[in-house]
N, C-alpha and C. Protein backbone atom coordinates (compact mmCIF):
# COMPACT_ATOMS: atom_id res chain seq x y z
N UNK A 1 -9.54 61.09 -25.77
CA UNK A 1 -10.91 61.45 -26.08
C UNK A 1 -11.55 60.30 -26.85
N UNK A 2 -12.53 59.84 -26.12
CA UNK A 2 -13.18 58.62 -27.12
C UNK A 2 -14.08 59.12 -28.48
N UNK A 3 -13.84 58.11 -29.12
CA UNK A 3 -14.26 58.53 -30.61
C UNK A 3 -16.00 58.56 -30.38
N UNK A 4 -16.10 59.52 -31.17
CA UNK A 4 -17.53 59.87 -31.66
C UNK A 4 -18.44 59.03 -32.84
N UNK A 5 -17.28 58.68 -33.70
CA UNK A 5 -18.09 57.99 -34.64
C UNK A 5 -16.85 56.93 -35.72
N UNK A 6 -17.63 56.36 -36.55
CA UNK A 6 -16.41 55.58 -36.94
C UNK A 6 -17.00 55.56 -38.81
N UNK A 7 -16.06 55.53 -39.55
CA UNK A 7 -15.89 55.28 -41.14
C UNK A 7 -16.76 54.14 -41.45
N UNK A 8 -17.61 54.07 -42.03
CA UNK A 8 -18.40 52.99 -42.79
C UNK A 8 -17.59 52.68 -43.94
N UNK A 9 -17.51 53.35 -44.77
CA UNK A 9 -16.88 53.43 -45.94
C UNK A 9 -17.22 55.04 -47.40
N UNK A 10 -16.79 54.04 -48.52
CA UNK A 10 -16.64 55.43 -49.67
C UNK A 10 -18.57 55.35 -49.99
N UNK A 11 -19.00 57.15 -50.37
CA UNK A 11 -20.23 57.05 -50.75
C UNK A 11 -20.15 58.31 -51.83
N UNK A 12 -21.30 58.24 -52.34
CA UNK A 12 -21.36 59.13 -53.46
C UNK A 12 -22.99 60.07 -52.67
N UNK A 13 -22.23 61.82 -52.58
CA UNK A 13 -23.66 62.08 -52.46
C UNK A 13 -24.36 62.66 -53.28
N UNK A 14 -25.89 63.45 -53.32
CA UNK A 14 -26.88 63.80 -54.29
C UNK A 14 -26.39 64.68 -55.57
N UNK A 15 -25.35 65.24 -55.58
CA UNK A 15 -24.43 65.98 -56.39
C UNK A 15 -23.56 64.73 -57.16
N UNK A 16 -23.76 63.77 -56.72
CA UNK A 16 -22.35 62.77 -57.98
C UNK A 16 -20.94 63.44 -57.05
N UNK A 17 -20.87 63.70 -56.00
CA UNK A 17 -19.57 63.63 -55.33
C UNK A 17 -19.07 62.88 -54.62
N UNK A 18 -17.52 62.54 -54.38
CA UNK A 18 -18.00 61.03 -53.89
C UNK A 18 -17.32 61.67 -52.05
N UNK A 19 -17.24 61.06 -51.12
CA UNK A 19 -17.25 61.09 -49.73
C UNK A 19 -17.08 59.85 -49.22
N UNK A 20 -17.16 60.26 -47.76
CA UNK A 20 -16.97 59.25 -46.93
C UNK A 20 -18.58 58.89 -46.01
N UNK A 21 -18.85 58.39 -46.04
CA UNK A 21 -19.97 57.64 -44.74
C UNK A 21 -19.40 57.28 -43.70
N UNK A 22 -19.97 57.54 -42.23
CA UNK A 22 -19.29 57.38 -41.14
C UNK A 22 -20.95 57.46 -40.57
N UNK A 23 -20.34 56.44 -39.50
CA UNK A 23 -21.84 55.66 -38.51
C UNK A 23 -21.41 56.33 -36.83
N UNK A 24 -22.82 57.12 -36.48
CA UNK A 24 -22.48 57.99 -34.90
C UNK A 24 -22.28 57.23 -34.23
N UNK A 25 -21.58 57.22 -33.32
CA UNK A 25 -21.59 55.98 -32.15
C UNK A 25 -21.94 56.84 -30.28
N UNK A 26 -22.73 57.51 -31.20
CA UNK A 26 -23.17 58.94 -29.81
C UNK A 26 -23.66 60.06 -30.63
N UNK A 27 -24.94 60.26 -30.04
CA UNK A 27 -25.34 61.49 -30.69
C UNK A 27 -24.74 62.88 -30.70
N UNK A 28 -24.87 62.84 -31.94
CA UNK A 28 -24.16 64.25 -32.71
C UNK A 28 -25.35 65.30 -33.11
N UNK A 29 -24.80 66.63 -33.22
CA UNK A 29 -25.71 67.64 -33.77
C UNK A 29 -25.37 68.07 -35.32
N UNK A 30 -26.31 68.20 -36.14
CA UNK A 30 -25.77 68.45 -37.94
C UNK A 30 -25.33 70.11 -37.65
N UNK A 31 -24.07 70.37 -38.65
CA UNK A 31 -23.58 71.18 -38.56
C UNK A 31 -24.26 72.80 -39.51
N UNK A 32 -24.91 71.94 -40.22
CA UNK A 32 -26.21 72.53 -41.05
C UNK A 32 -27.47 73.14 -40.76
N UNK A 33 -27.98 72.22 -40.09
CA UNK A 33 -29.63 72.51 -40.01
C UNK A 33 -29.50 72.31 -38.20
N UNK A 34 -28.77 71.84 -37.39
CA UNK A 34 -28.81 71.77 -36.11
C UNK A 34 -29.77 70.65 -35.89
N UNK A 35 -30.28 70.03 -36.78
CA UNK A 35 -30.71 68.19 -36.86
C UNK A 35 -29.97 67.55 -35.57
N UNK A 36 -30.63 66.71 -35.08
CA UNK A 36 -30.13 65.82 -34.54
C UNK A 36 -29.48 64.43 -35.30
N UNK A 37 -27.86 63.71 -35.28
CA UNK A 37 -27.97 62.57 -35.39
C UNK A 37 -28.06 61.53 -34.55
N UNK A 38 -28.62 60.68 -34.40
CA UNK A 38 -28.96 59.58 -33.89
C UNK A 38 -27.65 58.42 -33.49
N UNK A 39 -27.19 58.02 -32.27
CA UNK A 39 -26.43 56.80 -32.67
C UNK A 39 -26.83 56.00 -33.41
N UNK A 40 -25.83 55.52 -34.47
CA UNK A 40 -26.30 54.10 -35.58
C UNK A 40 -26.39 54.95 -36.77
N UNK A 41 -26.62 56.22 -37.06
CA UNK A 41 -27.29 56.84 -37.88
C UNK A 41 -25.55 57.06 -39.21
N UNK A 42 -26.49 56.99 -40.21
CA UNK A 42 -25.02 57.19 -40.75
C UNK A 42 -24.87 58.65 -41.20
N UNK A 43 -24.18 59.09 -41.35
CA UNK A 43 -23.94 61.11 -41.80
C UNK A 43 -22.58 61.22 -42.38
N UNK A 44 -22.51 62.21 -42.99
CA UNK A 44 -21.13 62.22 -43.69
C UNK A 44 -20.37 63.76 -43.14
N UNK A 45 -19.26 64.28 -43.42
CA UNK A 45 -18.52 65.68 -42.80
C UNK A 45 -17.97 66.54 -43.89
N UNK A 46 -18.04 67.81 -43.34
CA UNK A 46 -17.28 68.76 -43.97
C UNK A 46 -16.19 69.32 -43.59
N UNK A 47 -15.73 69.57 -44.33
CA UNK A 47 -14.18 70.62 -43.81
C UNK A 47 -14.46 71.91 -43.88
N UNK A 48 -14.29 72.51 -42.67
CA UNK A 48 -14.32 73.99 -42.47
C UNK A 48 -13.17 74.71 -42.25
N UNK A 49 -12.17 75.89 -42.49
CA UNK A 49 -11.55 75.91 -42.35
C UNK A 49 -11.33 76.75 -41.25
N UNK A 50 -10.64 76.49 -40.14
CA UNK A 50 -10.79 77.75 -38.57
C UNK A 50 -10.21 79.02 -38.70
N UNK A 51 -10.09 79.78 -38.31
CA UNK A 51 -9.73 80.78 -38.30
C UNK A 51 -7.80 80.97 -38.03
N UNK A 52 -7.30 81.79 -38.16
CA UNK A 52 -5.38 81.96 -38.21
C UNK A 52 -5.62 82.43 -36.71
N UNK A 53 -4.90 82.21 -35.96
CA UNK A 53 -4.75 82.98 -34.92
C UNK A 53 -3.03 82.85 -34.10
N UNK A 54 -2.95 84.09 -34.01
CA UNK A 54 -1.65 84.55 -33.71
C UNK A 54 -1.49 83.72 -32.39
N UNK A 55 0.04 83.08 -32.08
CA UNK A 55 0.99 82.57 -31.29
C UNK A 55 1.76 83.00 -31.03
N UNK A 56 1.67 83.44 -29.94
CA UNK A 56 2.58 84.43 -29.36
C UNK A 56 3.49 85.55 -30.22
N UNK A 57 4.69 85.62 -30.21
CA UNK A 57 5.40 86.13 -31.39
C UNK A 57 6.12 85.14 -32.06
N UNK A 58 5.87 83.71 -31.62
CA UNK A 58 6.76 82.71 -32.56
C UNK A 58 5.86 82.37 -34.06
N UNK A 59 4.50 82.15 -33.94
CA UNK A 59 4.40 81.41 -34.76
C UNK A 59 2.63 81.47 -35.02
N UNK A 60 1.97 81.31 -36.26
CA UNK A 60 0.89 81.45 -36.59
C UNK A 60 -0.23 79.97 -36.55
N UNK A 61 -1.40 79.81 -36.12
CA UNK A 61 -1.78 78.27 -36.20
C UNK A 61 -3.01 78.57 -36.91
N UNK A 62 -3.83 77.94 -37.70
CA UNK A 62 -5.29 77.61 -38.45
C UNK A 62 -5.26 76.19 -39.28
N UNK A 63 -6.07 76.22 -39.83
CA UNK A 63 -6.38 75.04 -40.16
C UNK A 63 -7.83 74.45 -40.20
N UNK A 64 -8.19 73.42 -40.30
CA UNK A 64 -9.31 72.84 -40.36
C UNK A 64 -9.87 72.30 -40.03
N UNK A 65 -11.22 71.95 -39.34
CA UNK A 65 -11.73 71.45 -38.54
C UNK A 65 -13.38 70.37 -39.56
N UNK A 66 -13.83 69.33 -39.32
CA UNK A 66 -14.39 68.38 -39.87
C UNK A 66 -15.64 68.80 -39.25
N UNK A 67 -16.68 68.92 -39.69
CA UNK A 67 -18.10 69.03 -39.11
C UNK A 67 -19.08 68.08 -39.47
N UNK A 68 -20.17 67.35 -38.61
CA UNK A 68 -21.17 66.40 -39.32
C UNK A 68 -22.14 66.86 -40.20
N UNK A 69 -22.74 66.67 -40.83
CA UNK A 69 -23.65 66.86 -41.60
C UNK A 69 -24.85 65.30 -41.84
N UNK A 70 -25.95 65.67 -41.44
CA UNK A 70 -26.91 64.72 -41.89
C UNK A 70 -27.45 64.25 -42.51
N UNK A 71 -28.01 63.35 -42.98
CA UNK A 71 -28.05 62.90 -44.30
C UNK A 71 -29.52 63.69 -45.01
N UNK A 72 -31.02 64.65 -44.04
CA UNK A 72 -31.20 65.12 -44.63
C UNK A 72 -30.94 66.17 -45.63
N UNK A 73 -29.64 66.60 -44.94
CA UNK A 73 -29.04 67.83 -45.32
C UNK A 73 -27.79 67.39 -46.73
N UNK A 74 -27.33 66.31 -46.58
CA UNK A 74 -26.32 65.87 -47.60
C UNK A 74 -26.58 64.18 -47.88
N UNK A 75 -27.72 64.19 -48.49
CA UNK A 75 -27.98 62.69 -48.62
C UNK A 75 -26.83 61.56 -49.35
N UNK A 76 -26.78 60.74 -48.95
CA UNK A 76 -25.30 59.76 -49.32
C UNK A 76 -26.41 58.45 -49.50
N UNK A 77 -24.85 58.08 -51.12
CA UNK A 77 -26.23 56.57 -51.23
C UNK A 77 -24.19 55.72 -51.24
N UNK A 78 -24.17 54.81 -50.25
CA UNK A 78 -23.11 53.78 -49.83
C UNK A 78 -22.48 53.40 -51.16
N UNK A 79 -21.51 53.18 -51.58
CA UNK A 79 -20.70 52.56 -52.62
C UNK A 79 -21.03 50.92 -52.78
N UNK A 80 -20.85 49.86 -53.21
CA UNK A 80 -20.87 48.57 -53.29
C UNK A 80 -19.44 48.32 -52.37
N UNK A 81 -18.72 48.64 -52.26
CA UNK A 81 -17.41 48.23 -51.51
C UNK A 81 -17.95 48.86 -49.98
N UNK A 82 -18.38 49.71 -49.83
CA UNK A 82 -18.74 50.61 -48.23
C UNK A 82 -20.41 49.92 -47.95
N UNK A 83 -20.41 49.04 -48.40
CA UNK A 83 -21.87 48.52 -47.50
C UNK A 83 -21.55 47.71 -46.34
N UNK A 84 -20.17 47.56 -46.00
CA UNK A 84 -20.22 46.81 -44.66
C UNK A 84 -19.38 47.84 -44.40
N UNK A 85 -19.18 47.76 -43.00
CA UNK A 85 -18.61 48.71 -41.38
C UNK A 85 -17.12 48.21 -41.82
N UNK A 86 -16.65 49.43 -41.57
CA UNK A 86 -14.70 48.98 -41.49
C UNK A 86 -14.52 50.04 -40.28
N UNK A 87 -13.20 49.54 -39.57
CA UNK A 87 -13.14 50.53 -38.65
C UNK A 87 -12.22 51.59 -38.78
C-alpha cells in the first residue's frame, strides 16, 4: 500500500503539546471537521483506539488506529529541528 503521507518532523501544538507534523502526499480527509487536506499540506494525527473484536475462539484483536487531523482543527507551530522534511 503506498504511503499517504510522510513525517516532517517534532511540533508543538496550540495546547503546549508536543507531536509530530507529517506532510500529505495525496489528499486526505480531517478526521474532525471532515476538512479537506491538501497534498503538501502539513496536518498532524490522532490515536483512536478500535474496537476488541472476537477471533474466532482462539483469540481477541483491538488496538489502534492513527487518524489525520488538520491544522485548522489542531494547529501545529514546527520545532527548530522539524523545519526541514525527513523521511
Amino acid at each position: 500500500m503506498p504511503r499517504k503521507s510522510r513525517v516532517v518532523g517534532p511540533a508543538t501544538d496550540s495546547d503546549g503539546m508536543r507531536t509530530t507534523a507529517y506532510r500529505a502526499l495525496e489528499a486526505l480527509a480531517c478526521a474532525h471537521c471532515g476538512g479537506a487536506i491538501a497534498p503538501d499540506a502539513l496536518f498532524s494525527r490522532r490515536a483512536r483506539r478500535t474496537p476488541v473484536r472476537a477471533m474466532g475462539a482462539t483469540g481477541i484483536t483491538g488496538g489502534t488506529t492513527t487518524e489525520p487531523l488538520c491544522i485548522a482543527c489542531r494547529p501545529l507551530r514546527l520545532d527548530s529541528a522539524g523545519s526541514g522534511d525527513a523521511d
